[in-house]
C-alpha atoms as a PDB file:
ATOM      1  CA  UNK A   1     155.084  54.478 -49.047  1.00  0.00           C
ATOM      2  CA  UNK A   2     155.140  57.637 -50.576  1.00  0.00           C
ATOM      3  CA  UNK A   3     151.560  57.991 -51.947  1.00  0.00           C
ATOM      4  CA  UNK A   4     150.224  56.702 -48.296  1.00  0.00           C
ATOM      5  CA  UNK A   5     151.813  59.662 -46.895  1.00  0.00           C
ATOM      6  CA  UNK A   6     150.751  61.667 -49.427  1.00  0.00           C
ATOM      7  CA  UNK A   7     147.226  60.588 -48.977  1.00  0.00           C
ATOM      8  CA  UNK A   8     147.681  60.491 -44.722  1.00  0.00           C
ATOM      9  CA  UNK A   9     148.846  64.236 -45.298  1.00  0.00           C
ATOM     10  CA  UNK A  10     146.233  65.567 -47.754  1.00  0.00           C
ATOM     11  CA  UNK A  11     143.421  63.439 -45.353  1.00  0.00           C
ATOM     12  CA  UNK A  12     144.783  65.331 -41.892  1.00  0.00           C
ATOM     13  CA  UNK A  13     144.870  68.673 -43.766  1.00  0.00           C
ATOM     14  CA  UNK A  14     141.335  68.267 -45.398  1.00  0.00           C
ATOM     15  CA  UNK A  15     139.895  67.440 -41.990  1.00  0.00           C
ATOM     16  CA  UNK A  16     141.722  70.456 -40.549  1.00  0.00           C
ATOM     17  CA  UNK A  17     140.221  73.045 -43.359  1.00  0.00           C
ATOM     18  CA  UNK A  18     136.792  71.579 -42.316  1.00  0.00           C
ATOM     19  CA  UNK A  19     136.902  71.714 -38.949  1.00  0.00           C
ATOM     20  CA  UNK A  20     138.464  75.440 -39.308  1.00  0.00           C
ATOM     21  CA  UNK A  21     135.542  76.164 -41.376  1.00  0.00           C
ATOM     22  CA  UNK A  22     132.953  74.824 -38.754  1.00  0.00           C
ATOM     23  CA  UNK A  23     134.433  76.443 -35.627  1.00  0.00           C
ATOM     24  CA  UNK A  24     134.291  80.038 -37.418  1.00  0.00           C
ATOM     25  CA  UNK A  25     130.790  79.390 -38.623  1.00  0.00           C
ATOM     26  CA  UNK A  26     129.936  79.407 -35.520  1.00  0.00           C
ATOM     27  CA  UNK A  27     131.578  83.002 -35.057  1.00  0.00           C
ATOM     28  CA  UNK A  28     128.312  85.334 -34.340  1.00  0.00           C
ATOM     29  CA  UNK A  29     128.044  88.188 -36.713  1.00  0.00           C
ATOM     30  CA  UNK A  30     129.897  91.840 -35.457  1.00  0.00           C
ATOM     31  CA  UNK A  31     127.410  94.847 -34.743  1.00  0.00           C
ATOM     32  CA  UNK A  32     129.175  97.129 -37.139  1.00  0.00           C
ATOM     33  CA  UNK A  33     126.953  96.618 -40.369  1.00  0.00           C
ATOM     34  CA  UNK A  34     129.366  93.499 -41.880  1.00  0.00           C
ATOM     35  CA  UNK A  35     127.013  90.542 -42.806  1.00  0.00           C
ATOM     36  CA  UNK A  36     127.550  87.112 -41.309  1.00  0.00           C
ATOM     37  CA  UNK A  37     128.929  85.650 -44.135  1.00  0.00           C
ATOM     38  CA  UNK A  38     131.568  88.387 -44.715  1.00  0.00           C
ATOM     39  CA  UNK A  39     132.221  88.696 -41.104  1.00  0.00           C
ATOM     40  CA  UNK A  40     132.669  84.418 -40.627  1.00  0.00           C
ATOM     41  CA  UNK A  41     135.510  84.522 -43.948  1.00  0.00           C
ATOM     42  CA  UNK A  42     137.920  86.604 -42.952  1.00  0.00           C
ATOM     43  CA  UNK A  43     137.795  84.333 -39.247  1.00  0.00           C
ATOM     44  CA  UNK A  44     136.869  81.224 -40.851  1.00  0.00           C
ATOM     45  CA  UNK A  45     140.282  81.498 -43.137  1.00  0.00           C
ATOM     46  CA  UNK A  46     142.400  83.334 -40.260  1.00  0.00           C
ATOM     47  CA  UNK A  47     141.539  80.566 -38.105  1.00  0.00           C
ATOM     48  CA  UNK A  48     141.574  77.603 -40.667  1.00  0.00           C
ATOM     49  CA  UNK A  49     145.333  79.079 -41.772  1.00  0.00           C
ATOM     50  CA  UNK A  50     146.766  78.883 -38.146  1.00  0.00           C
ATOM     51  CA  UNK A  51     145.384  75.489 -38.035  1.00  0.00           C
ATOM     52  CA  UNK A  52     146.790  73.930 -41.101  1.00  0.00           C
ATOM     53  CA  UNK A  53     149.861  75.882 -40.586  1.00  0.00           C
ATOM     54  CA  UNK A  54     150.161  74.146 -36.559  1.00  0.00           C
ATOM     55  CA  UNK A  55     149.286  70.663 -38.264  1.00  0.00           C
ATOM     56  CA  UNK A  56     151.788  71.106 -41.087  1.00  0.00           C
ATOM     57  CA  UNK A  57     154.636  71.974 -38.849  1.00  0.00           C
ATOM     58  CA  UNK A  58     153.917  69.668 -36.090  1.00  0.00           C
ATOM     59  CA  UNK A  59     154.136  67.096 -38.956  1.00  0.00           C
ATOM     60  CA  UNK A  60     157.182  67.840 -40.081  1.00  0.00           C
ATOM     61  CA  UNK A  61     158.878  68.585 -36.940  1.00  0.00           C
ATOM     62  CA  UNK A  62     157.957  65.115 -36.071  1.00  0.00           C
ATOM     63  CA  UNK A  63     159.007  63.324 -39.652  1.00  0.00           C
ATOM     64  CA  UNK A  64     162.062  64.955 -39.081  1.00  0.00           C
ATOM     65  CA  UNK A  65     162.783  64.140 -35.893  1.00  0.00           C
ATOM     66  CA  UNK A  66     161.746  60.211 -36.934  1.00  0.00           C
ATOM     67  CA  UNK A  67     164.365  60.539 -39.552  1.00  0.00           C
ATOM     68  CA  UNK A  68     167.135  61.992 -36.697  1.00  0.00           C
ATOM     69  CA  UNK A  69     166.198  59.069 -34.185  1.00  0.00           C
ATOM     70  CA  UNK A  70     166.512  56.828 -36.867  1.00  0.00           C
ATOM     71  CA  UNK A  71     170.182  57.705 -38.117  1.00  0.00           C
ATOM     72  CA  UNK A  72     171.180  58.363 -34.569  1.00  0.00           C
ATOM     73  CA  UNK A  73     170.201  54.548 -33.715  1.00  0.00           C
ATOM     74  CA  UNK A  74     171.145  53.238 -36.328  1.00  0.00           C
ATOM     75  CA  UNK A  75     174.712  55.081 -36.253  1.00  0.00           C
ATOM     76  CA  UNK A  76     174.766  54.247 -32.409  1.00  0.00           C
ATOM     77  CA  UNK A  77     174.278  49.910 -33.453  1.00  0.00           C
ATOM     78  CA  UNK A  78     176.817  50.526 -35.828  1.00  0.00           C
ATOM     79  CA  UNK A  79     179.627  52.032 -33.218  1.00  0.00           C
ATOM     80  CA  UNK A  80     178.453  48.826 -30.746  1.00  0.00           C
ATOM     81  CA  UNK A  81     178.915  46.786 -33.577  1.00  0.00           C
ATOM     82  CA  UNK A  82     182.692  47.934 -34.271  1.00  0.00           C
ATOM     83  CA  UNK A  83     183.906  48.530 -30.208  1.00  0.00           C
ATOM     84  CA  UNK A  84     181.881  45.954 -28.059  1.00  0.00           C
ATOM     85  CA  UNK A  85     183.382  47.218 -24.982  1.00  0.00           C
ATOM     86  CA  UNK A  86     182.333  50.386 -25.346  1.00  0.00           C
ATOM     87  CA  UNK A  87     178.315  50.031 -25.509  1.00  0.00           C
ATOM     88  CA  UNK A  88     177.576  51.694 -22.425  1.00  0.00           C
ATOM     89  CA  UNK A  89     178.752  54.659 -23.835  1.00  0.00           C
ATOM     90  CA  UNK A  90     177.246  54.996 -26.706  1.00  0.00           C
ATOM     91  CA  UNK A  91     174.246  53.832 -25.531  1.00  0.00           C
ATOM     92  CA  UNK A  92     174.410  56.365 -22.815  1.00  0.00           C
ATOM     93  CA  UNK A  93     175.076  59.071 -25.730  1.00  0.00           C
ATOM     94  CA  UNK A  94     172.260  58.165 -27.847  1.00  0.00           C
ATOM     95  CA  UNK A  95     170.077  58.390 -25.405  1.00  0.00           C
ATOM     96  CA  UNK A  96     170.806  61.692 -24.242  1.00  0.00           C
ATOM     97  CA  UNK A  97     171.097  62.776 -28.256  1.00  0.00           C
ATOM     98  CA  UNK A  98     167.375  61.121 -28.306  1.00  0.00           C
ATOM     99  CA  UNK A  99     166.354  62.898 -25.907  1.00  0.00           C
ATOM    100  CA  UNK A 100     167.337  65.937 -27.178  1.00  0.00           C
ATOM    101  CA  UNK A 101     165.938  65.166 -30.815  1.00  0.00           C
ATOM    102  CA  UNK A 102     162.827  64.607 -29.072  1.00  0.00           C
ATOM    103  CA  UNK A 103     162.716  68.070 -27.313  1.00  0.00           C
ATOM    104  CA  UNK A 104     162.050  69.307 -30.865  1.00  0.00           C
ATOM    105  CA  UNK A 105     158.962  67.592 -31.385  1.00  0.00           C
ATOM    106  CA  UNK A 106     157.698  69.025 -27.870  1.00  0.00           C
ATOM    107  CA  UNK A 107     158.701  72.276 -28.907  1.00  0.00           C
ATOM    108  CA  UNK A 108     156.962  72.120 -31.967  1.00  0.00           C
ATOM    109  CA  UNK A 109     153.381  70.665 -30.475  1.00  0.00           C
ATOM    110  CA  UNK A 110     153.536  73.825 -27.880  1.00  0.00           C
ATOM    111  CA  UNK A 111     154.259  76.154 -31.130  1.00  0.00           C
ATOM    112  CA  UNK A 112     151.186  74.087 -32.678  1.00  0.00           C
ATOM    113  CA  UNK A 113     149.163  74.252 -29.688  1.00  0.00           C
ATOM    114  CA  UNK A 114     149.613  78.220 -28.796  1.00  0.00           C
ATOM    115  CA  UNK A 115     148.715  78.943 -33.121  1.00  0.00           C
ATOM    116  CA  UNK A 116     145.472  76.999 -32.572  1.00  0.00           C
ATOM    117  CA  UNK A 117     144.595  77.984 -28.798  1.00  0.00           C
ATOM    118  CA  UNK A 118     146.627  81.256 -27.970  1.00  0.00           C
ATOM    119  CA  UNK A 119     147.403  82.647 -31.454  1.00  0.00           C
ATOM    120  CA  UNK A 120     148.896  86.052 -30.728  1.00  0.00           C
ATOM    121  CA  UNK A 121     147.736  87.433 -33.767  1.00  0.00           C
ATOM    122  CA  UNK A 122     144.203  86.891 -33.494  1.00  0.00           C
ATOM    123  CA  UNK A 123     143.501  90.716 -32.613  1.00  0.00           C
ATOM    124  CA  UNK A 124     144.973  91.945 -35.676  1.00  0.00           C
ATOM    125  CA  UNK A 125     143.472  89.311 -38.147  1.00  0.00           C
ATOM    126  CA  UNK A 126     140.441  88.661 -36.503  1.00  0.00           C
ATOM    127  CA  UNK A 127     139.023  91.349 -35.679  1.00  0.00           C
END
């Protein structure tokens, strides 16, 4: 289990570098003397960073929100389990407590999405 994720993980973060590296080859050259190639690096790893960093912590945002729903539900069986009569309840609980464990996730794609699409500190980085 472990090395699959490990090899999942170090897969998604190799495709990430590369496709990083292609979009800021693609970066034309600045008029201000710099050559291509040391005007595409400084992009190419600005650009590659924020996307490795968005794919890293949408990943883990959503392993550890997998590992919240999972002890919530399984907590939640466990209290049907013991009081019967009181299942609607808890079910109505953990589904709210879901919910909110699954806000998280959200929050961390738009955090994701705005460092590869709307990264604030583009000016300063990239030129």
């Amino acid at each position: 289990m472990k090395k699959a994720l490990l090899l999942s993980l170090f897969a998604v973060s190799l495709v990430v570098i590369g496709f990083g590296m292609c979009v800021a080859a693609e970066v034309p050259a600045a008029t201000t003397g710099i050559t291509a190639t040391q005007d595409n690096t400084g992009k190419s790893m600005f650009f590659t960073g924020a996307q490795l960093a968005a794919a890293l912590g949408l990943g883990l945002a959503a392993a550890g929100c997998g590992v919240g729903q999972g002890i919530a539900v399984g907590k939640a069986v466990e209290g049907v389990a013991r009081q019967p009569q009181e299942s609607g309840k808890i079910q109505t609980l953990m589904l709210i407590g879901l919910a909110i464990i699954e806000s998280l996730t959200i929050y961390a794609l738009v955090v994701a999405l705005i460092l590869i699409y709307a990264n604030p500190f583009k000016a300063y980085f990239a030129g």
